[in-house]
Protein backbone atom coordinates (compact mmCIF):
# COMPACT_ATOMS: atom_id res chain seq x y z
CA UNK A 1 0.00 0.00 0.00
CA UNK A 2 1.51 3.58 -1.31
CA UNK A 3 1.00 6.30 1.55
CA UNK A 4 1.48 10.25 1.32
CA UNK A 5 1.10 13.50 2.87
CA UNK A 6 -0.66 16.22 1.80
CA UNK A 7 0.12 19.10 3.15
CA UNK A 8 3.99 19.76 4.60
CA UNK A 9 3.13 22.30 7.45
CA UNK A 10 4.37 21.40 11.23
CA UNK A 11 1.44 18.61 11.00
CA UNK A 12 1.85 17.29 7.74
CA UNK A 13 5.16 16.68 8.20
CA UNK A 14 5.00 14.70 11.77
CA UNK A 15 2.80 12.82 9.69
CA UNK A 16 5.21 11.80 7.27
CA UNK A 17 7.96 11.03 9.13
CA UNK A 18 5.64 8.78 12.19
CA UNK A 19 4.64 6.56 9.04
CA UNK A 20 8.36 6.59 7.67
CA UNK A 21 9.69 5.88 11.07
CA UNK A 22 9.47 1.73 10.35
CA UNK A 23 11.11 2.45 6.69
CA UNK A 24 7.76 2.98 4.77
CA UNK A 25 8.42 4.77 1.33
CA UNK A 26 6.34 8.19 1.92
CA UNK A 27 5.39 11.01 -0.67
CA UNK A 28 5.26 14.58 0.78
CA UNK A 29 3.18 17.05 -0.93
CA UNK A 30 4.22 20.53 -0.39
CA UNK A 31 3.37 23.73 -2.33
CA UNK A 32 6.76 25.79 -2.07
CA UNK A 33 8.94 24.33 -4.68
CA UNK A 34 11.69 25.64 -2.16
CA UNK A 35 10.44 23.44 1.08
CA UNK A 36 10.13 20.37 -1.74
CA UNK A 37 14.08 20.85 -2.53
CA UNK A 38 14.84 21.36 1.13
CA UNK A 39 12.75 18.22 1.96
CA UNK A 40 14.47 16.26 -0.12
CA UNK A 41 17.99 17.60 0.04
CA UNK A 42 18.84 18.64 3.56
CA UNK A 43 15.94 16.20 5.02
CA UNK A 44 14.41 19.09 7.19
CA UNK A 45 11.62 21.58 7.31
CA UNK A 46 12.92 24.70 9.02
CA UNK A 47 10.32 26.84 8.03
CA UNK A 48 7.38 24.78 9.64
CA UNK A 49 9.43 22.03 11.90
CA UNK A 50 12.43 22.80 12.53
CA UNK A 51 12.90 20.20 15.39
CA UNK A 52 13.12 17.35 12.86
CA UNK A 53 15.05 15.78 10.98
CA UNK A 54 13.24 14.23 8.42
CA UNK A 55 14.02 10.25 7.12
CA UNK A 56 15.34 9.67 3.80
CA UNK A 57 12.44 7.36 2.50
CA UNK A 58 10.70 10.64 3.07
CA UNK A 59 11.05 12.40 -0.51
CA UNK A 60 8.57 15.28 -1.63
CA UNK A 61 7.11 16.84 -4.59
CA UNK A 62 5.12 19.75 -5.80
CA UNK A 63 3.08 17.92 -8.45
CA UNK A 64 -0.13 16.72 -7.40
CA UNK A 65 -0.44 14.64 -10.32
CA UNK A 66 2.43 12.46 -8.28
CA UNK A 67 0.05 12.48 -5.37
CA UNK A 68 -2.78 11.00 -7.09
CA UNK A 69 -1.06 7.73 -8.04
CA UNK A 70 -1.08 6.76 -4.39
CA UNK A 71 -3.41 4.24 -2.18
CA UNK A 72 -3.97 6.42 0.91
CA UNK A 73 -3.22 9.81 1.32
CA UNK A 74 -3.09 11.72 4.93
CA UNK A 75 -4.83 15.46 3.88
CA UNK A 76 -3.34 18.23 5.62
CA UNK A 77 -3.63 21.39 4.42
CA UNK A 78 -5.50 24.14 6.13
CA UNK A 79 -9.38 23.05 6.09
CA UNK A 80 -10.35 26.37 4.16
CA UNK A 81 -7.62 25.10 1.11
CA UNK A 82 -8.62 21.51 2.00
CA UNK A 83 -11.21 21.39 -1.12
CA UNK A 84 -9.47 23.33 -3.78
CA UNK A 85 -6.59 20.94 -3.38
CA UNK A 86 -8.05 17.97 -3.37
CA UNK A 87 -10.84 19.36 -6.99
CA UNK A 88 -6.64 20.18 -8.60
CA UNK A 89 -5.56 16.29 -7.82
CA UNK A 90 -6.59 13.61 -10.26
CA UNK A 91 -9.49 11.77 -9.96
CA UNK A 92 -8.95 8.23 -8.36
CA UNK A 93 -10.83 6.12 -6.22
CA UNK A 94 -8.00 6.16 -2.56
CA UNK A 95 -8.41 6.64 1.34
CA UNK A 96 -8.16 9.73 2.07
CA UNK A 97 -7.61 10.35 5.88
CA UNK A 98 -8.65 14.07 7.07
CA UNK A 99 -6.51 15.25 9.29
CA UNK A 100 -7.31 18.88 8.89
CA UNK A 101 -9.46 20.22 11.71
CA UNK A 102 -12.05 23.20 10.65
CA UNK A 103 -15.46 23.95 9.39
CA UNK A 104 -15.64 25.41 5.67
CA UNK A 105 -16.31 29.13 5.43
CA UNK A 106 -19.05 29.73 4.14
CA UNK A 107 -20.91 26.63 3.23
CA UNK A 108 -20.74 25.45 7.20
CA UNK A 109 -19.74 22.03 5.58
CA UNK A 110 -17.53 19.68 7.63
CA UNK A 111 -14.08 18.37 6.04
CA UNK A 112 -15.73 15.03 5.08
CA UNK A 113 -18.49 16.37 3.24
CA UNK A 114 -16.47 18.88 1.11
CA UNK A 115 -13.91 15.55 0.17
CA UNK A 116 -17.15 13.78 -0.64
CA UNK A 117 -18.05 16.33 -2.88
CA UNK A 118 -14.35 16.91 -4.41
CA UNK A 119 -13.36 13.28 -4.51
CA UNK A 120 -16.28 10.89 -4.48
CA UNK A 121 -14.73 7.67 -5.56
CA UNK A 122 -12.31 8.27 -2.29
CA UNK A 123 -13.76 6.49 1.32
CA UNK A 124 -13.27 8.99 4.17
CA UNK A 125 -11.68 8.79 7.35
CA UNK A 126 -11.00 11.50 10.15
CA UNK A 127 -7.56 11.30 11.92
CA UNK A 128 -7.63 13.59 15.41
CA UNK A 129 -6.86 13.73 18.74
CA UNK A 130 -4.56 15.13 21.07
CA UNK A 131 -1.09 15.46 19.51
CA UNK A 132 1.17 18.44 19.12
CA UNK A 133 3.51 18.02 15.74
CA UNK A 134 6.69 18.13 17.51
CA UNK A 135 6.10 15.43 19.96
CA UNK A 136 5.05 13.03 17.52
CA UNK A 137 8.10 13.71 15.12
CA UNK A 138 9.91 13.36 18.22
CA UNK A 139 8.47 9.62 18.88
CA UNK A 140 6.70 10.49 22.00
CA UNK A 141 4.05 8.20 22.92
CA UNK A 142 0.21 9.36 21.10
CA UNK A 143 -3.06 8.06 20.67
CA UNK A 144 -5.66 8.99 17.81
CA UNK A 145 -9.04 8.41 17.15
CA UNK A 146 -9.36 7.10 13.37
CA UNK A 147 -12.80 7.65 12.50
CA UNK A 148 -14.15 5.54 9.30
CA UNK A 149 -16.72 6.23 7.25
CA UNK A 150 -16.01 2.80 5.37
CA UNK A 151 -16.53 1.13 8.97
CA UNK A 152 -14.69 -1.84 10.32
CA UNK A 153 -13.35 -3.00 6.47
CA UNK A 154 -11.89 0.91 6.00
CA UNK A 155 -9.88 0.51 9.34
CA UNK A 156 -8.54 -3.33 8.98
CA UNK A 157 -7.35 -1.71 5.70
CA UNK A 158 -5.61 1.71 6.76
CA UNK A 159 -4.96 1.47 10.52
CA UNK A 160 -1.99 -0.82 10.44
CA UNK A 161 -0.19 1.39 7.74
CA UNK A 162 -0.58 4.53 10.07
CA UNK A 163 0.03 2.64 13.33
CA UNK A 164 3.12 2.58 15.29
CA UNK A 165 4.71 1.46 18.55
CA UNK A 166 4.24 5.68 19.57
CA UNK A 167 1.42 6.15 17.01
CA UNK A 168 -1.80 4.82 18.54
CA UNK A 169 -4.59 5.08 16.70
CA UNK A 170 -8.53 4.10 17.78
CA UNK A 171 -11.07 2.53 15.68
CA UNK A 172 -14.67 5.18 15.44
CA UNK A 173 -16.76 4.72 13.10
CA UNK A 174 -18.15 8.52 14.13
CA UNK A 175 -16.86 10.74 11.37
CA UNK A 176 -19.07 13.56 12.88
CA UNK A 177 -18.40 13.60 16.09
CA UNK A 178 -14.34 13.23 15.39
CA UNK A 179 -14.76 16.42 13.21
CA UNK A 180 -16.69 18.50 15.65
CA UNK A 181 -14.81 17.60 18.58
CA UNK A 182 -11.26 18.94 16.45
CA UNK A 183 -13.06 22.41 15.20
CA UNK A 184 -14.61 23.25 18.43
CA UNK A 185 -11.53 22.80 20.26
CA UNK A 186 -9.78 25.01 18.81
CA UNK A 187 -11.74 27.79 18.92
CA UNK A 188 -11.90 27.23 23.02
CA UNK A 189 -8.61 26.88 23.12
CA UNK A 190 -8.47 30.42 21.88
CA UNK A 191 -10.97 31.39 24.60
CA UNK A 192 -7.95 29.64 27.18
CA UNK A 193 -5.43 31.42 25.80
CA UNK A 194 -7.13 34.54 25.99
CA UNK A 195 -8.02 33.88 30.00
CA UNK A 196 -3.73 32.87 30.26
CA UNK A 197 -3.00 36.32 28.59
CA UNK A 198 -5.29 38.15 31.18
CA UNK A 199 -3.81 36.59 33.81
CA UNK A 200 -7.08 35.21 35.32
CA UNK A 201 -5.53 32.04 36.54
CA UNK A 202 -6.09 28.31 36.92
CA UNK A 203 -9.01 28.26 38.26
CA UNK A 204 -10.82 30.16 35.37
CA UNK A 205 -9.00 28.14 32.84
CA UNK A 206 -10.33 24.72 34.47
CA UNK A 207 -13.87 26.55 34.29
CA UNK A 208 -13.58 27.74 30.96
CA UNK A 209 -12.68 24.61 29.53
CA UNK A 210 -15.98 22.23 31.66
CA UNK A 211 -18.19 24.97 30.21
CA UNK A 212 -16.33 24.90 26.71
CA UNK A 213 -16.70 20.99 26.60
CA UNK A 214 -20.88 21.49 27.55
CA UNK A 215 -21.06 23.62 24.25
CA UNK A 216 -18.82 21.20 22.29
CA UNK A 217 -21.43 18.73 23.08
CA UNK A 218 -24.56 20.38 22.14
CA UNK A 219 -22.97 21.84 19.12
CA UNK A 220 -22.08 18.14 18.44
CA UNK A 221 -25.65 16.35 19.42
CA UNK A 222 -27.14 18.67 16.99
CA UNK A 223 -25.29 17.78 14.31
CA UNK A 224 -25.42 13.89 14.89
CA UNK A 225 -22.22 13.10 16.97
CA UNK A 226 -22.35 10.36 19.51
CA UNK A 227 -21.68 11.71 22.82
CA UNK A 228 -19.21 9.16 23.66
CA UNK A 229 -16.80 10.18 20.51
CA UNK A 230 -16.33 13.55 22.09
CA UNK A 231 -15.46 12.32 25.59
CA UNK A 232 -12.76 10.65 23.65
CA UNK A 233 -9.19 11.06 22.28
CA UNK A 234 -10.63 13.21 19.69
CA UNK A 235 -13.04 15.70 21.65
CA UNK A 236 -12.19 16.29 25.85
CA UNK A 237 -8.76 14.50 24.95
CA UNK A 238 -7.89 17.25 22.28
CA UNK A 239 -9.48 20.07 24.19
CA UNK A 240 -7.03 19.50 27.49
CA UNK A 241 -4.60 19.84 25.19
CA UNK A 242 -4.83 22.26 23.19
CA UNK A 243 -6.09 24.81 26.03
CA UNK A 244 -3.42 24.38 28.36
CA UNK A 245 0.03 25.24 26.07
CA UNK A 246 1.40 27.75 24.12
CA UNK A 247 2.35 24.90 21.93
CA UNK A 248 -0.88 25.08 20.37
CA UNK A 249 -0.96 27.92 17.97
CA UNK A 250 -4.61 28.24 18.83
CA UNK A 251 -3.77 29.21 22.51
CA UNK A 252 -0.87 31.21 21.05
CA UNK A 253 -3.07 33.37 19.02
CA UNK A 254 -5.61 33.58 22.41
CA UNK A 255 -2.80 34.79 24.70
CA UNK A 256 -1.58 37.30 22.62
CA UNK A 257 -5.38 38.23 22.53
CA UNK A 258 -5.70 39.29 25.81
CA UNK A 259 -2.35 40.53 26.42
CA UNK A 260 -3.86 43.53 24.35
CA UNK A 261 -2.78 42.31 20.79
CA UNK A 262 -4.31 43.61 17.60
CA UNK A 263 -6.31 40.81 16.33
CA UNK A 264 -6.17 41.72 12.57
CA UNK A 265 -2.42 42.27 12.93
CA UNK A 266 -1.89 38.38 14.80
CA UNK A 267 -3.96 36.59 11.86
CA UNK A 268 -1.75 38.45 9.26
CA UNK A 269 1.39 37.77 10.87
CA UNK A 270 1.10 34.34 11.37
CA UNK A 271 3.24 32.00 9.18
CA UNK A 272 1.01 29.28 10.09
CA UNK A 273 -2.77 28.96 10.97
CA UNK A 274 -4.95 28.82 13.92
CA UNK A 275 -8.00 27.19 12.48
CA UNK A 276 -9.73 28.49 15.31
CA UNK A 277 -9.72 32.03 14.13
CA UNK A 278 -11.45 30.56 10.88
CA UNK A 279 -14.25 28.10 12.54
CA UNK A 280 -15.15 30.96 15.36
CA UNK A 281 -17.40 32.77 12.73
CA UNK A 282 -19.13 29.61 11.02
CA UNK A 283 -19.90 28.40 14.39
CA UNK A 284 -21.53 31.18 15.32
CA UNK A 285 -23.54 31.36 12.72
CA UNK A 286 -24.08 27.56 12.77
CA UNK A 287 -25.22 27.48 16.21
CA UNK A 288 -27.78 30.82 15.38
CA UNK A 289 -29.26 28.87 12.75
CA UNK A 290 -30.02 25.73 14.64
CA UNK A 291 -30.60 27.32 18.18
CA UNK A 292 -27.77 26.29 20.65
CA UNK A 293 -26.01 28.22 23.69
CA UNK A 294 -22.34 28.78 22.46
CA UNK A 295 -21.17 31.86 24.64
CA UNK A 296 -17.62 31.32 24.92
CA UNK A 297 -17.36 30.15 21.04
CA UNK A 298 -19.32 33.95 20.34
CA UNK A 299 -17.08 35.39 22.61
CA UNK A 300 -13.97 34.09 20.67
CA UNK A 301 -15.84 35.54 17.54
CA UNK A 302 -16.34 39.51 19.18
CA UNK A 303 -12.42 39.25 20.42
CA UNK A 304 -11.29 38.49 16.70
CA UNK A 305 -13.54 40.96 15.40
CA UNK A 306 -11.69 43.68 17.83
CA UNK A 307 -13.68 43.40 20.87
CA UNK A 308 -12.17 44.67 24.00
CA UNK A 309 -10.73 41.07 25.51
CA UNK A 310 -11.70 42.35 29.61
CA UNK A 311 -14.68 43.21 28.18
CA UNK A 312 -16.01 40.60 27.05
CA UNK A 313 -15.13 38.30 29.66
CA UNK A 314 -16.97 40.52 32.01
CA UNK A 315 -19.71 39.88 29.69
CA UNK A 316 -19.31 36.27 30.07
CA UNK A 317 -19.28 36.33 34.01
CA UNK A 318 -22.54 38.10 33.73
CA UNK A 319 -24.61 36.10 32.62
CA UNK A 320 -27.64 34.56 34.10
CA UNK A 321 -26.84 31.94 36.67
CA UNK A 322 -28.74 28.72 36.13
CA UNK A 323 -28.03 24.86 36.69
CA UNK A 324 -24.73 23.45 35.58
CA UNK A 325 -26.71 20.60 33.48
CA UNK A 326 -28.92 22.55 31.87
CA UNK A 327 -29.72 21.95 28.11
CA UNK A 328 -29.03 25.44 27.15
CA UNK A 329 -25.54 26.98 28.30
């Protein structure tokens, strides 16, 4: 079975070199014709990792046409690009494993069902869970969910190509909820950073991420998750994560937030991208349209619109008070 990466960000290329790490041949798909020839010359990726140094059965290309030849490809490129690249490759029926983690602008349309649209001879899975890129490309220990939409027969077919002794990945058959538990996230970790940058302290970070989690699983029962897939690796697991270190460029972009920061200034800045800053608005709107409580994800949206960050956190302390378990947040 052929494998490669698309996409050769910080992600993208953890990726490649966890499934190179047992000598697997791996195809890296990067749009800088530079980053291709340092790739595959120097065996690094200063720009986006620059903690790695990247195996030689690694080798990388700019051509998608060289992409399309393979079995299963790992899709990593920013969710908002995630459809245009995949219309430009080839047509032929593969596995294509999302790893991206956002909601289309726009449309509102999860990762899966833009791939669907874009490549519909391809079956669909959803790689996510709690891993930052330069732990895994370091070999620290990780565990995935690996959500299939072709069911059992999709994961006896990919999972041992993408497992490793450090790479542990978890059968779902919840494409859904895996997607929804990786956008939501990072928008609250955005919220977390914000509440590190203020200086508000431990206590309102712990509360700010129970009270994220209640509005990751509303958002997510509305739109057909299973409840359990978002107390997983992929949902609670992720969201610990990502709201509790800088490492996650989510939380980065959130702390700089509330340390008085000019949100415009951050987003255009930033060599990489917190998909956060992209979701915040289509969940808003997403959770207008059908009805649910998502205060911290709207207050995530009036920050990155300009909003004064102590402002709008006073607005968040004063709200109504109510019971914890109530269906509306």
């Amino acid at each position: 079975m052929t494998i490669g990466v698309l996409g050769a960000g910080a992600w993208g290329t953890a990726l490649a070199q966890m499934v190179a790490s047992d000598g697997t041949e791996v195809l890296l798909w990067a749009r800088e014709a530079d980053l291709v020839d340092e790739i595959n010359t120097r065996h690094s990726n200063d720009t986006y990792l620059p903690t790695a140094s990247l195996a030689p059965n690694i080798r990388a290309t700019d051509d998608l046409a060289d992409m399309a030849k393979l079995d299963v490809l790992l899709v990593v490129t920013p969710a908002q690009h995630m459809g245009t690249v995949l219309k430009a490759m080839p047509s032929h029926p593969r596995d294509l494993i999302l790893c991206s983690k956002g909601i289309e602008a726009g449309s509102g349309r999860l990762m899966n069902h833009v791939a669907k649209d874009v490549a519909p001879g391809s079956e669909i899975a959803v790689l996510s869970g709690p891993t930052f890129a330069h732990e895994v490309v370091a070999g620290l220990p990780a565990a995935v969910t690996l959500a299939c939409g072709g069911g059992e027969t999709q994961w006896d077919r990919i999972a041992p190509h993408i497992a490793r002794p450090t790479f542990r990945p978890y059968y779902s058959d919840d494409v859904t909820g895996a997607e929804i538990g990786g956008a939501v996230k990072n928008v609250l970790a955005i919220a977390c950073g914000v509440v590190d940058g203020l200086n508000l302290g431990q206590n309102a970070r712990a509360a700010l991420i129970a009270r994220g989690y209640a509005e990751m699983l509303r958002f997510g029962e509305a739109k057909g998750a299973k409840p359990e897939t978002l107390t997983g690796l992929c949902g609670l697991g992720d969201l610990v994560l990502t709201c509790s270190s800088t490492s996650s460029r989510n939380f980065s972009l959130g702390k700089a937030l509330g340390e008085g920061q000019d949100a415009k200034v951050l987003m255009s800045d930033r060599k990489t991208v917190a998909e956060g800053a992209h979701t915040a608005p289509v969940l808003v709107e997403l959770a207008a349209r059908h009805g649910i409580a998502m205060p911290i994800v709207t207050a995530v949206y009036d920050l990155l619109k300009g909003d004064d960050p102590g402002k709008v956190v006073k607005g968040i302390l004063a709200r109504p008070l109510k019971a914890e378990q109530e269906a509306a947040g």
